[in-house]
C-alpha atoms as a PDB file:
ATOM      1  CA  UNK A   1     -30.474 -26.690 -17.294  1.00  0.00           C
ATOM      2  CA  UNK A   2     -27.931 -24.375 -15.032  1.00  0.00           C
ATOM      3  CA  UNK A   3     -24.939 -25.792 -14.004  1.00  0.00           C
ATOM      4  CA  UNK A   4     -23.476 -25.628 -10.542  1.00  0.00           C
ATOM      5  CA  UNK A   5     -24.422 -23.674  -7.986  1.00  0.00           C
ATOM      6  CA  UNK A   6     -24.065 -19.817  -8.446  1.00  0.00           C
ATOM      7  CA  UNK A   7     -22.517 -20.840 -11.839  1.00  0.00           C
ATOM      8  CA  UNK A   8     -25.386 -19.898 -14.078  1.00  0.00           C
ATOM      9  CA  UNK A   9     -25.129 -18.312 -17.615  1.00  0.00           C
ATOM     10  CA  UNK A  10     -26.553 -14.533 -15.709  1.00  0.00           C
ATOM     11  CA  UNK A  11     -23.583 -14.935 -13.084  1.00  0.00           C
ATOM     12  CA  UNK A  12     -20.992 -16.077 -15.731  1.00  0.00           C
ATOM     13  CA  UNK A  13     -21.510 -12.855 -18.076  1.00  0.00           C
ATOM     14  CA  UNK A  14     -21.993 -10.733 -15.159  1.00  0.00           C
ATOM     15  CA  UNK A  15     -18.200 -12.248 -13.769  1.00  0.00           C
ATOM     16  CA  UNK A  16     -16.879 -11.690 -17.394  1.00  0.00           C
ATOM     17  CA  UNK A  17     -18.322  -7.783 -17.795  1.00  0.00           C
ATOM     18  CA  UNK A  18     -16.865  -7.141 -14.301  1.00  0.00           C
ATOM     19  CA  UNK A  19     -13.510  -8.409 -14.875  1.00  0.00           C
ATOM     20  CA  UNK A  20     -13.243  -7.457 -18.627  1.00  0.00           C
ATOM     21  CA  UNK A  21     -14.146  -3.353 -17.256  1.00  0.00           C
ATOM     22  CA  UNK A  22     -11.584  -3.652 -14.407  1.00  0.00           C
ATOM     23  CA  UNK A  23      -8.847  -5.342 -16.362  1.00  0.00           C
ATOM     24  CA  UNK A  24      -9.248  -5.294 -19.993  1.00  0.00           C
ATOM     25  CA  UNK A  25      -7.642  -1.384 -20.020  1.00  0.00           C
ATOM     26  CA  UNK A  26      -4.423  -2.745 -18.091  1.00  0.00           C
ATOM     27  CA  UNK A  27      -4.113  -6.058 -20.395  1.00  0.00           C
ATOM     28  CA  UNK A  28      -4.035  -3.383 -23.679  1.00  0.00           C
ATOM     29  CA  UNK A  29      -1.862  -0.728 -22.081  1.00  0.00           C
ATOM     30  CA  UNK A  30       0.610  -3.980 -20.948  1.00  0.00           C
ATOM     31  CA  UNK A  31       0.179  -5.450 -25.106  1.00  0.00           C
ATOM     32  CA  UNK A  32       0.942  -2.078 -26.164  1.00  0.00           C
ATOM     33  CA  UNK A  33       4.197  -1.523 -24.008  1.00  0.00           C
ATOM     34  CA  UNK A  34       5.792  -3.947 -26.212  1.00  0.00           C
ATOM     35  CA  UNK A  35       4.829  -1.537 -29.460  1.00  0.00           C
ATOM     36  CA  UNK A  36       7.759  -1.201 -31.621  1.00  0.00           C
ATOM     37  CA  UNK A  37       5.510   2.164 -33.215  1.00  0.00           C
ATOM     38  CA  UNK A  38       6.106   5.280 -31.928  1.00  0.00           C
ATOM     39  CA  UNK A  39       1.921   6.144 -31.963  1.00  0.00           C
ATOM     40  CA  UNK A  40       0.495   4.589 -29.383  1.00  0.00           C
ATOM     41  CA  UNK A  41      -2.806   3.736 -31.160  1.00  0.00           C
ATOM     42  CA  UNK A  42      -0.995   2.085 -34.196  1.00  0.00           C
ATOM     43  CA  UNK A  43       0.421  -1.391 -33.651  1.00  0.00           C
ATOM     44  CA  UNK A  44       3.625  -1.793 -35.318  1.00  0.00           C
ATOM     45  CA  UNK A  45       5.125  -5.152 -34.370  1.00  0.00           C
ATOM     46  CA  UNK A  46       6.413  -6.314 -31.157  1.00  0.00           C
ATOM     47  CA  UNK A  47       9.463  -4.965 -29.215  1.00  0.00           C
ATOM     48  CA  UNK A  48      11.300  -3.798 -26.350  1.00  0.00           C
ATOM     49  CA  UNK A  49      12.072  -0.647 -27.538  1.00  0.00           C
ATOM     50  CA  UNK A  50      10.564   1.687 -24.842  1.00  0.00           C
ATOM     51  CA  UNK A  51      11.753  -0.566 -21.931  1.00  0.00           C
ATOM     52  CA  UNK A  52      15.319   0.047 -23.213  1.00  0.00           C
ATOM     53  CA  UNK A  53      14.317   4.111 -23.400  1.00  0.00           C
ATOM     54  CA  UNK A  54      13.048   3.779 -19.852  1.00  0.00           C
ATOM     55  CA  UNK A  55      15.966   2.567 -18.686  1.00  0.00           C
ATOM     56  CA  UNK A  56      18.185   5.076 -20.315  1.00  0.00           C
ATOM     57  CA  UNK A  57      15.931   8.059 -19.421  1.00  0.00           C
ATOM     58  CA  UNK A  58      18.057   9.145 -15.966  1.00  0.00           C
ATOM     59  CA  UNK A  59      14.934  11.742 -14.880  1.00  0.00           C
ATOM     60  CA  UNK A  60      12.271   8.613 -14.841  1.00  0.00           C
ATOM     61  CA  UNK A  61      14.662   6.301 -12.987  1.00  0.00           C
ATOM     62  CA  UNK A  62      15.474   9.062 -10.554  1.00  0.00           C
ATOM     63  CA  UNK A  63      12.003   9.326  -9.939  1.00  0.00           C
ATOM     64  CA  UNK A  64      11.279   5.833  -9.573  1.00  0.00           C
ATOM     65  CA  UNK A  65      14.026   5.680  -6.877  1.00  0.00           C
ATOM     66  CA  UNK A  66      12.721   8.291  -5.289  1.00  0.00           C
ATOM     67  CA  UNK A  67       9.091   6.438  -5.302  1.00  0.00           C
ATOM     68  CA  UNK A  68      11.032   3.351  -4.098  1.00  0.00           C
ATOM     69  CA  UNK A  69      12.808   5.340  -1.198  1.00  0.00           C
ATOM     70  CA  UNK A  70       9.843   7.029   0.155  1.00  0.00           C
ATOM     71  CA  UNK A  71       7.535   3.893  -0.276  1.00  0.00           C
ATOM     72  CA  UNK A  72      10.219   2.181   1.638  1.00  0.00           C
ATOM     73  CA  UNK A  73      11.119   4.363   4.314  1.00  0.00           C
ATOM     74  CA  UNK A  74       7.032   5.528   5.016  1.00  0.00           C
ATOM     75  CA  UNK A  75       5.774   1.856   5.070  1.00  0.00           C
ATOM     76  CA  UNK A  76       8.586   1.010   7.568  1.00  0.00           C
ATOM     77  CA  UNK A  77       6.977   3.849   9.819  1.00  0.00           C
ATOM     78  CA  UNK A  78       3.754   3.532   9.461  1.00  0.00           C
ATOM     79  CA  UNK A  79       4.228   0.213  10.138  1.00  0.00           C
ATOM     80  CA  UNK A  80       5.866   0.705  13.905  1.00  0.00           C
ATOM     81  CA  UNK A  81       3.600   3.265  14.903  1.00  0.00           C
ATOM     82  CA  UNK A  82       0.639   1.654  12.870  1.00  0.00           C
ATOM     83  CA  UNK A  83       1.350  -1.484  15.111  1.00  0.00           C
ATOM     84  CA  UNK A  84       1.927   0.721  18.517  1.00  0.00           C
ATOM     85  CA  UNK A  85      -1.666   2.254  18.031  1.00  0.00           C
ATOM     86  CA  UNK A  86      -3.358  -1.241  17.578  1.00  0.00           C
ATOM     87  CA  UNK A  87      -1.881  -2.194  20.270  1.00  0.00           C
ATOM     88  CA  UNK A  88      -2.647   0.445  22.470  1.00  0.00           C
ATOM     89  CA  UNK A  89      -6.436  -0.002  21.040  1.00  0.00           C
ATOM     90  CA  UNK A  90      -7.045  -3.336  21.169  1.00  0.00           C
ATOM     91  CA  UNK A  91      -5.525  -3.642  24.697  1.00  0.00           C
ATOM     92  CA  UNK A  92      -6.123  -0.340  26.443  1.00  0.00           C
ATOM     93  CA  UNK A  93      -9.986  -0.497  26.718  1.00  0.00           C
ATOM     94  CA  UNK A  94      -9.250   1.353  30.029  1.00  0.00           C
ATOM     95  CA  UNK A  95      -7.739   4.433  29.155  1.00  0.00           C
ATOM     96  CA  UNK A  96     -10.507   7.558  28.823  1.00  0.00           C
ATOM     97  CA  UNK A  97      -9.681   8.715  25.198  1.00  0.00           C
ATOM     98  CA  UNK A  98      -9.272   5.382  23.444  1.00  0.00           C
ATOM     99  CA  UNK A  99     -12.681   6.863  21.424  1.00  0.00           C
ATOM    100  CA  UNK A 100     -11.064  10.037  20.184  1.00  0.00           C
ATOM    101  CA  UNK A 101      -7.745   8.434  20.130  1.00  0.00           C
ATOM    102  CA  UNK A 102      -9.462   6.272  17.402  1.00  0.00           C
ATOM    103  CA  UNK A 103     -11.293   8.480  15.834  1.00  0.00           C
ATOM    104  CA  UNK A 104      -8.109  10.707  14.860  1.00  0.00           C
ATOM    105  CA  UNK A 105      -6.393   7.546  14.034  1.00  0.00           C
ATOM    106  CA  UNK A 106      -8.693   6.604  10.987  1.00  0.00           C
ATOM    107  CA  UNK A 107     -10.031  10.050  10.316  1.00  0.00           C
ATOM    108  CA  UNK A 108      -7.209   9.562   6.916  1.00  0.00           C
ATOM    109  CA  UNK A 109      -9.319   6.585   5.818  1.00  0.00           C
ATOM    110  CA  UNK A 110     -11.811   8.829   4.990  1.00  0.00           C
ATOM    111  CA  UNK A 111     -10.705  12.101   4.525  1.00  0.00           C
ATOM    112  CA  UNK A 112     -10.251  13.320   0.975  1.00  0.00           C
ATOM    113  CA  UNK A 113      -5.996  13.594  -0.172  1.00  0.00           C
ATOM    114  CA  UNK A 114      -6.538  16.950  -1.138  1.00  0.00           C
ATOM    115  CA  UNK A 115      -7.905  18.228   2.519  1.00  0.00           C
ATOM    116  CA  UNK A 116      -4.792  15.812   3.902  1.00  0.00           C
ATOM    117  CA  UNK A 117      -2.131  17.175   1.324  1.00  0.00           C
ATOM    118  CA  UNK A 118      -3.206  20.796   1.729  1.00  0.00           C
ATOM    119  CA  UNK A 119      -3.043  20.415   5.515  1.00  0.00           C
ATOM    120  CA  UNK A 120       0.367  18.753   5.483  1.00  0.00           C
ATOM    121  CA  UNK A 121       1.610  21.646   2.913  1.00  0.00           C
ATOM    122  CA  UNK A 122       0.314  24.168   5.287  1.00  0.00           C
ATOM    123  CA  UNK A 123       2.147  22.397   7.941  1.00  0.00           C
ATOM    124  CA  UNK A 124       5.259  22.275   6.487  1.00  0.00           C
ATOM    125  CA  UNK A 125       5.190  26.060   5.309  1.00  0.00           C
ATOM    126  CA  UNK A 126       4.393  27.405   8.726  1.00  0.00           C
ATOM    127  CA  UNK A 127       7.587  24.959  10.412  1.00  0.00           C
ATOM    128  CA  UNK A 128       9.638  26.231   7.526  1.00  0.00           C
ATOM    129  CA  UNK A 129      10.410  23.001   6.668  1.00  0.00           C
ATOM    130  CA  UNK A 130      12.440  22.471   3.103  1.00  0.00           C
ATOM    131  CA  UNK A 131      10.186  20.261   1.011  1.00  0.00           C
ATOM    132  CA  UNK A 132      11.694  17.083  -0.038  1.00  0.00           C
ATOM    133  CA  UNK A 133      12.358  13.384   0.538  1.00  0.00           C
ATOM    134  CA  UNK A 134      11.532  13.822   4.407  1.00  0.00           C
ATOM    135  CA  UNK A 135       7.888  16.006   3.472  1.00  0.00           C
ATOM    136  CA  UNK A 136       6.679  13.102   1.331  1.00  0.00           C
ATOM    137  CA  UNK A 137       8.148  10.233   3.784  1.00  0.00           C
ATOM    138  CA  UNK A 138       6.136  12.339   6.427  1.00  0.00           C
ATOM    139  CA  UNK A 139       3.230  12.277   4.865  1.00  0.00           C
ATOM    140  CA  UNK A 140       2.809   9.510   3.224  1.00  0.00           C
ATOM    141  CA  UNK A 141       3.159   7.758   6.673  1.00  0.00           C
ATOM    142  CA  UNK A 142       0.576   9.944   7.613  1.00  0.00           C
ATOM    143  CA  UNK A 143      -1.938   8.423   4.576  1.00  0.00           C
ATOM    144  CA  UNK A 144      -0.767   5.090   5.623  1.00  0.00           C
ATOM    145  CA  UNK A 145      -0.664   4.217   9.064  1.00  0.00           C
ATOM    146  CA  UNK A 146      -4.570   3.845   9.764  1.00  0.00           C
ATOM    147  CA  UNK A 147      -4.622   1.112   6.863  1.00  0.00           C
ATOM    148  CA  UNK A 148      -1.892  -0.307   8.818  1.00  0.00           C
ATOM    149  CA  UNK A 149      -3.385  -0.072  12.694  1.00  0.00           C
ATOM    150  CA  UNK A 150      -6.737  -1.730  11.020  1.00  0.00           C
ATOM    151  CA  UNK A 151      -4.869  -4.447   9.770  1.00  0.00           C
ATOM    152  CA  UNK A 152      -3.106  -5.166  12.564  1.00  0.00           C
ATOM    153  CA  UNK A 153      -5.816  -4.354  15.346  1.00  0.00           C
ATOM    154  CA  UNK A 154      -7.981  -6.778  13.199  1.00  0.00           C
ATOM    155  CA  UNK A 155      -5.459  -9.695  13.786  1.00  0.00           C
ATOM    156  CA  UNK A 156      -5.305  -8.731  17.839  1.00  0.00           C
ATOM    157  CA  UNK A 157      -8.960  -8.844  18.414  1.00  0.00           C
ATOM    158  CA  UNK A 158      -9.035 -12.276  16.882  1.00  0.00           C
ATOM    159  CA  UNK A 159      -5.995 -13.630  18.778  1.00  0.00           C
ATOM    160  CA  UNK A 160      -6.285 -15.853  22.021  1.00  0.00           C
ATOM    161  CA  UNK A 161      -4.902 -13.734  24.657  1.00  0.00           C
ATOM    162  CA  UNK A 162      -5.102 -16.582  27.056  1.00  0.00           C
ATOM    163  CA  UNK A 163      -1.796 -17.484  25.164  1.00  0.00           C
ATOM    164  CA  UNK A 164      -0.066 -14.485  26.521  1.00  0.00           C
ATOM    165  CA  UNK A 165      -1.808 -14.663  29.944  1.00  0.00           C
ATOM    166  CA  UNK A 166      -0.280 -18.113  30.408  1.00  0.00           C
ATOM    167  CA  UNK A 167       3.249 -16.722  29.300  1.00  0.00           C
ATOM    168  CA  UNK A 168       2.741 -14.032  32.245  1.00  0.00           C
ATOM    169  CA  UNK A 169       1.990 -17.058  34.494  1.00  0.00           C
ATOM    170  CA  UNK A 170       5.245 -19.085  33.188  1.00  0.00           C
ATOM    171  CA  UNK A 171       7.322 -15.784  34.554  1.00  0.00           C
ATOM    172  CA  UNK A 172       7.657 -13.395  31.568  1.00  0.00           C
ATOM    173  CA  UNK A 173       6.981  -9.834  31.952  1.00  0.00           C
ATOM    174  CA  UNK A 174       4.000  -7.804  29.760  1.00  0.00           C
ATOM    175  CA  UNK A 175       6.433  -7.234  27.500  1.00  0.00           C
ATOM    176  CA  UNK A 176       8.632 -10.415  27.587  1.00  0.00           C
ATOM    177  CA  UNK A 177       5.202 -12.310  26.925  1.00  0.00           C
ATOM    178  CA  UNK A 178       4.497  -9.871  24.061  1.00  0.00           C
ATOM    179  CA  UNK A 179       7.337 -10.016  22.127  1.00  0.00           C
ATOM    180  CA  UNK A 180       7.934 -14.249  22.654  1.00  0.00           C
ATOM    181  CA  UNK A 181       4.495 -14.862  21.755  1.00  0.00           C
ATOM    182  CA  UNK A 182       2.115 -12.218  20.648  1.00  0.00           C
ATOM    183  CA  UNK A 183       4.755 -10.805  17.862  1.00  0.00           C
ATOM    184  CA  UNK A 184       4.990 -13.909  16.269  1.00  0.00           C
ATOM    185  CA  UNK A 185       1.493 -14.774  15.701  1.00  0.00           C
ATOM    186  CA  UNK A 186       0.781 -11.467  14.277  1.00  0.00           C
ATOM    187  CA  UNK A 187       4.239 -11.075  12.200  1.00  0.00           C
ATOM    188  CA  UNK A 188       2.001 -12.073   9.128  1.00  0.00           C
ATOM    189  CA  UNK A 189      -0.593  -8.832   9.807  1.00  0.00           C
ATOM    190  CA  UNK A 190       2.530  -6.802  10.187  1.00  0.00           C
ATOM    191  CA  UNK A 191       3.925  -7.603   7.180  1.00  0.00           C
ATOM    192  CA  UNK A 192       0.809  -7.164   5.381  1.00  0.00           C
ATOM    193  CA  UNK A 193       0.302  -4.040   6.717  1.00  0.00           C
ATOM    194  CA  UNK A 194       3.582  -3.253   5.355  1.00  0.00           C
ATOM    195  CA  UNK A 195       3.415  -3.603   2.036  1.00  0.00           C
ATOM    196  CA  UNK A 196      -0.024  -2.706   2.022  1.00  0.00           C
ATOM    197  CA  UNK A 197       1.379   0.690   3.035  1.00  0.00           C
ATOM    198  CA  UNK A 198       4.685   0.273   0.594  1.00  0.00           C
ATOM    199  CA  UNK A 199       1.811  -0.123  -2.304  1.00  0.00           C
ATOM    200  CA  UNK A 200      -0.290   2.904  -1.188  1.00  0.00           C
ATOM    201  CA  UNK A 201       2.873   4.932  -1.087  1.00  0.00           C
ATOM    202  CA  UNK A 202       3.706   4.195  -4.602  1.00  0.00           C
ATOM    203  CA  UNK A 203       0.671   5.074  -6.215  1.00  0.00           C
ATOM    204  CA  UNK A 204      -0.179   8.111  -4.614  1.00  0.00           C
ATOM    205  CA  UNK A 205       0.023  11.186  -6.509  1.00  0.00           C
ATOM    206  CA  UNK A 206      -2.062  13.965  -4.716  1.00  0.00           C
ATOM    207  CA  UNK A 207      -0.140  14.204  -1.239  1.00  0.00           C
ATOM    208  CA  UNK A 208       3.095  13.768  -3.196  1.00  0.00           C
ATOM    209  CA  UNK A 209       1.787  17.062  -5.187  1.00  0.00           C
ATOM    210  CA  UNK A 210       1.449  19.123  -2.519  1.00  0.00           C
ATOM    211  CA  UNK A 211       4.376  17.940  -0.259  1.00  0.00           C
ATOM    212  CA  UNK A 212       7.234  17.442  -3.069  1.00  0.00           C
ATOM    213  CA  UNK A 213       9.860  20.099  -4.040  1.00  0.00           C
ATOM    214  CA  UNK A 214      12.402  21.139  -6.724  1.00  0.00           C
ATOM    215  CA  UNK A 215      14.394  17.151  -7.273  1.00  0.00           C
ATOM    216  CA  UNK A 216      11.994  15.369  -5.538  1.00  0.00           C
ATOM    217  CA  UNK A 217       9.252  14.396  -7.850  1.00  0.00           C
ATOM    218  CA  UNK A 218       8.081  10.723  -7.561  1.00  0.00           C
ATOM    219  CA  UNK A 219       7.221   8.013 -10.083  1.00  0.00           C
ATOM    220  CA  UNK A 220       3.411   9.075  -9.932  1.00  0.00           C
ATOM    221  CA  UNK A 221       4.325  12.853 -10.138  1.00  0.00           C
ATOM    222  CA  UNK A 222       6.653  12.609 -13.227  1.00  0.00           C
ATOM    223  CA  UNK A 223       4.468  10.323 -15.135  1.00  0.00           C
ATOM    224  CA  UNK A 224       1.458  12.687 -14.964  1.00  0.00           C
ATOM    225  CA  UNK A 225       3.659  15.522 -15.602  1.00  0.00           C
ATOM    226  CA  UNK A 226       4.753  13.507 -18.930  1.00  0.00           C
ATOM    227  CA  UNK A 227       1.097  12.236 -19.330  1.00  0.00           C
ATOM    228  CA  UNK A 228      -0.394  15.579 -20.016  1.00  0.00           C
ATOM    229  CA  UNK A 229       2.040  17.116 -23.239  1.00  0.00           C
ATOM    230  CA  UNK A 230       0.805  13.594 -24.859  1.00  0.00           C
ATOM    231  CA  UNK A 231       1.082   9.865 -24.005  1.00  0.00           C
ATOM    232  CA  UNK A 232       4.224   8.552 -24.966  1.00  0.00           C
ATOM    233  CA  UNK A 233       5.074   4.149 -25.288  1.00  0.00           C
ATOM    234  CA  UNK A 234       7.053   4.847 -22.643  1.00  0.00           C
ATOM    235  CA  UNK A 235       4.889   5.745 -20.247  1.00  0.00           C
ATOM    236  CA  UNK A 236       2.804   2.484 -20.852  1.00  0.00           C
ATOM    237  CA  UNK A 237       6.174   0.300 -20.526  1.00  0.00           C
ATOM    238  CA  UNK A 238       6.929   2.401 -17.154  1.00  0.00           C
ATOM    239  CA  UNK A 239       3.249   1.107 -16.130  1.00  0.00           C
ATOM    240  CA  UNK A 240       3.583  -2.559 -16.704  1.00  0.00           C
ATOM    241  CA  UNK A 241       6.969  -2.411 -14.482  1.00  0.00           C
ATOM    242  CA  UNK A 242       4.636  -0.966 -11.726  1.00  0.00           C
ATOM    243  CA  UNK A 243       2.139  -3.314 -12.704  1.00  0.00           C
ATOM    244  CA  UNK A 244       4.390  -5.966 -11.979  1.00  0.00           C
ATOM    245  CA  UNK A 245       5.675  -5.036  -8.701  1.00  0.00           C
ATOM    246  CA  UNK A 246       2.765  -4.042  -7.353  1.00  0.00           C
ATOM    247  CA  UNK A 247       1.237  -7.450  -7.917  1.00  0.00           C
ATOM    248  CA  UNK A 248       4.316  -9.306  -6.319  1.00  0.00           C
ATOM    249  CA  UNK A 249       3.574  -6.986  -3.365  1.00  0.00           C
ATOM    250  CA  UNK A 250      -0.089  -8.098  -3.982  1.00  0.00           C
ATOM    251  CA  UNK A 251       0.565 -11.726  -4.075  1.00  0.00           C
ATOM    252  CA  UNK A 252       3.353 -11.909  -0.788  1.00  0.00           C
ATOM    253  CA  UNK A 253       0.711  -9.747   1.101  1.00  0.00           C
ATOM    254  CA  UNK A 254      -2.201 -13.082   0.364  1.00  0.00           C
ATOM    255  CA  UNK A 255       0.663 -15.627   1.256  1.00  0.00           C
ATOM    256  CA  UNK A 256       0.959 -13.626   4.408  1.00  0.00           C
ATOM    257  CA  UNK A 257      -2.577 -13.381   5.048  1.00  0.00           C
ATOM    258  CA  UNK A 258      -2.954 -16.937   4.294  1.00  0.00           C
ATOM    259  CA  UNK A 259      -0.164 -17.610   6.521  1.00  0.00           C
ATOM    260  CA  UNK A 260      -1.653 -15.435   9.454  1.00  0.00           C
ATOM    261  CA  UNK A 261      -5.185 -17.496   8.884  1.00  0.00           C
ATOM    262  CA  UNK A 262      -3.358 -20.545   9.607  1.00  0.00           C
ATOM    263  CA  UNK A 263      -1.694 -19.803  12.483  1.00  0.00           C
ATOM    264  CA  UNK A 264      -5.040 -18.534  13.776  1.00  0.00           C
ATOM    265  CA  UNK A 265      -6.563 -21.673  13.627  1.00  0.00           C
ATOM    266  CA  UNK A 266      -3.279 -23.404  14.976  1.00  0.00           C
ATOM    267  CA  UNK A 267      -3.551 -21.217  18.010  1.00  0.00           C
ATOM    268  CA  UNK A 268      -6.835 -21.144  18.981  1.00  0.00           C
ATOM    269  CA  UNK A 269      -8.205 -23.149  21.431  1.00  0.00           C
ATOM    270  CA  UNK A 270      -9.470 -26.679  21.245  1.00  0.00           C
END
């Protein structure tokens, strides 16, 4: 006899493969960051040996700053201009170009990082710009900002503009209207966007590659470099602290979503 609806002994192993291939790998390489052994394949009692060496090896932590400051500064960007082109997309179904407009705008969703990171490079060269903190900030904002505009744009086609038409009509301006009431009710896709951005900038390491120079390196960037003389337990406690903060981003990006689906339904119309 099968249980519940979709809940049948098929479904149940299929859930269990699924999540034990996606996860099982990250739940080991987490167990084995607390490894007091210094071979990564022999267990040799619990400790937090290599989170003490992380934290006393200056080059990592420079590079995780360096991840932190770029992630940071890019999201921020991406985020303003992210929400300017949603705007002008989901409200400017006037203007002649909106198609190519948008087509340019999410052409990085599915371009390959190694065309992006090889154009930006070339970029940079022929400007004779100094590769560094701004190179990566650049163009990292660059990867980001369509996963931003699609996040936000989403939110705008499902909002009620009748809610800013009858600010207009009260005696604000376009603008006036926008930011009293329009802002607010998509604040939540903003901030998703955000650190949806602030999570894609962390992780990247191919655009990083090609835009980074000499004392710039990022998280991502040193970690591979240290990755392929040999893994050491440090590298797998340096990954659970990413781990980690990547799903607090995770989980604050659902609240907001969560938060932006309720005021949906609060604001639309009865």
């Amino acid at each position: 006899m099968n249980g519940p609806r979709g809940l049948s002994p098929f479904n149940v192993a299929s859930l269990a493969l699924g999540l034990a291939f996606l996860y099982l790998p990250i739940v080991i390489l987490m167990i084995y960051s607390f490894n007091a052994s210094r071979l990564v394949t022999v267990w040799g009692g619990w400790s937090l040996r290599w989170y003490q060496e992380f934290f006393q090896d200056r080059a990592m932590i420079e590079a995780g700053w360096m991840s932190l400051r770029v992630g940071a500064t890019s999201a921020t960007i991406a985020t303003l201009l992210g929400t300017l082109a949603a705007v002008a997309l989901s409200r400017g179904e006037g203007f002649k170009g909106r198609t190519l407009f948008s087509g340019m705008l999410y052409a990085p969703l599915v371009m390959p990082e190694v065309i992006t990171g090889l154009s930006l490079l070339l970029l940079f060269v022929a400007v004779n710009a100094e590769r560094g903190f701004w190179t990566v900030t650049i163009a990292h904002t660059t990867l980001t900002m369509c996963f931003v505009a699609v996040v936000v744009q989403s939110r705008l086609t499902s909002l009620d503009r009748s809610l800013e038409e009858a600010a207009m009509d009260l005696g604000c301006s376009p603008a006036r209207a926008f930011l009293a009431v329009t802002l607010p009710l998509i604040a939540p896709a903003i901030a998703a966007g955000w650190m949806l951005a602030f999570t894609l900038s962390l992780d990247d390491l191919v655009i990083a590659s090609f835009t980074t120079g000499p004392g710039s390196a990022t998280l991502p960037i040193r970690i591979y470099s240290e990755v392929r003389l040999g893994v050491k337990p440090e590298i797998n406690a340096i990954c659970t602290l990413v781990i980690a903060l990547i799903s607090m981003v995770i989980v604050v990006a659902s609240l907001a979503t969560k938060l932006s689906g309720a005021q949906r339904e609060t604001a639309a119309p009865l």
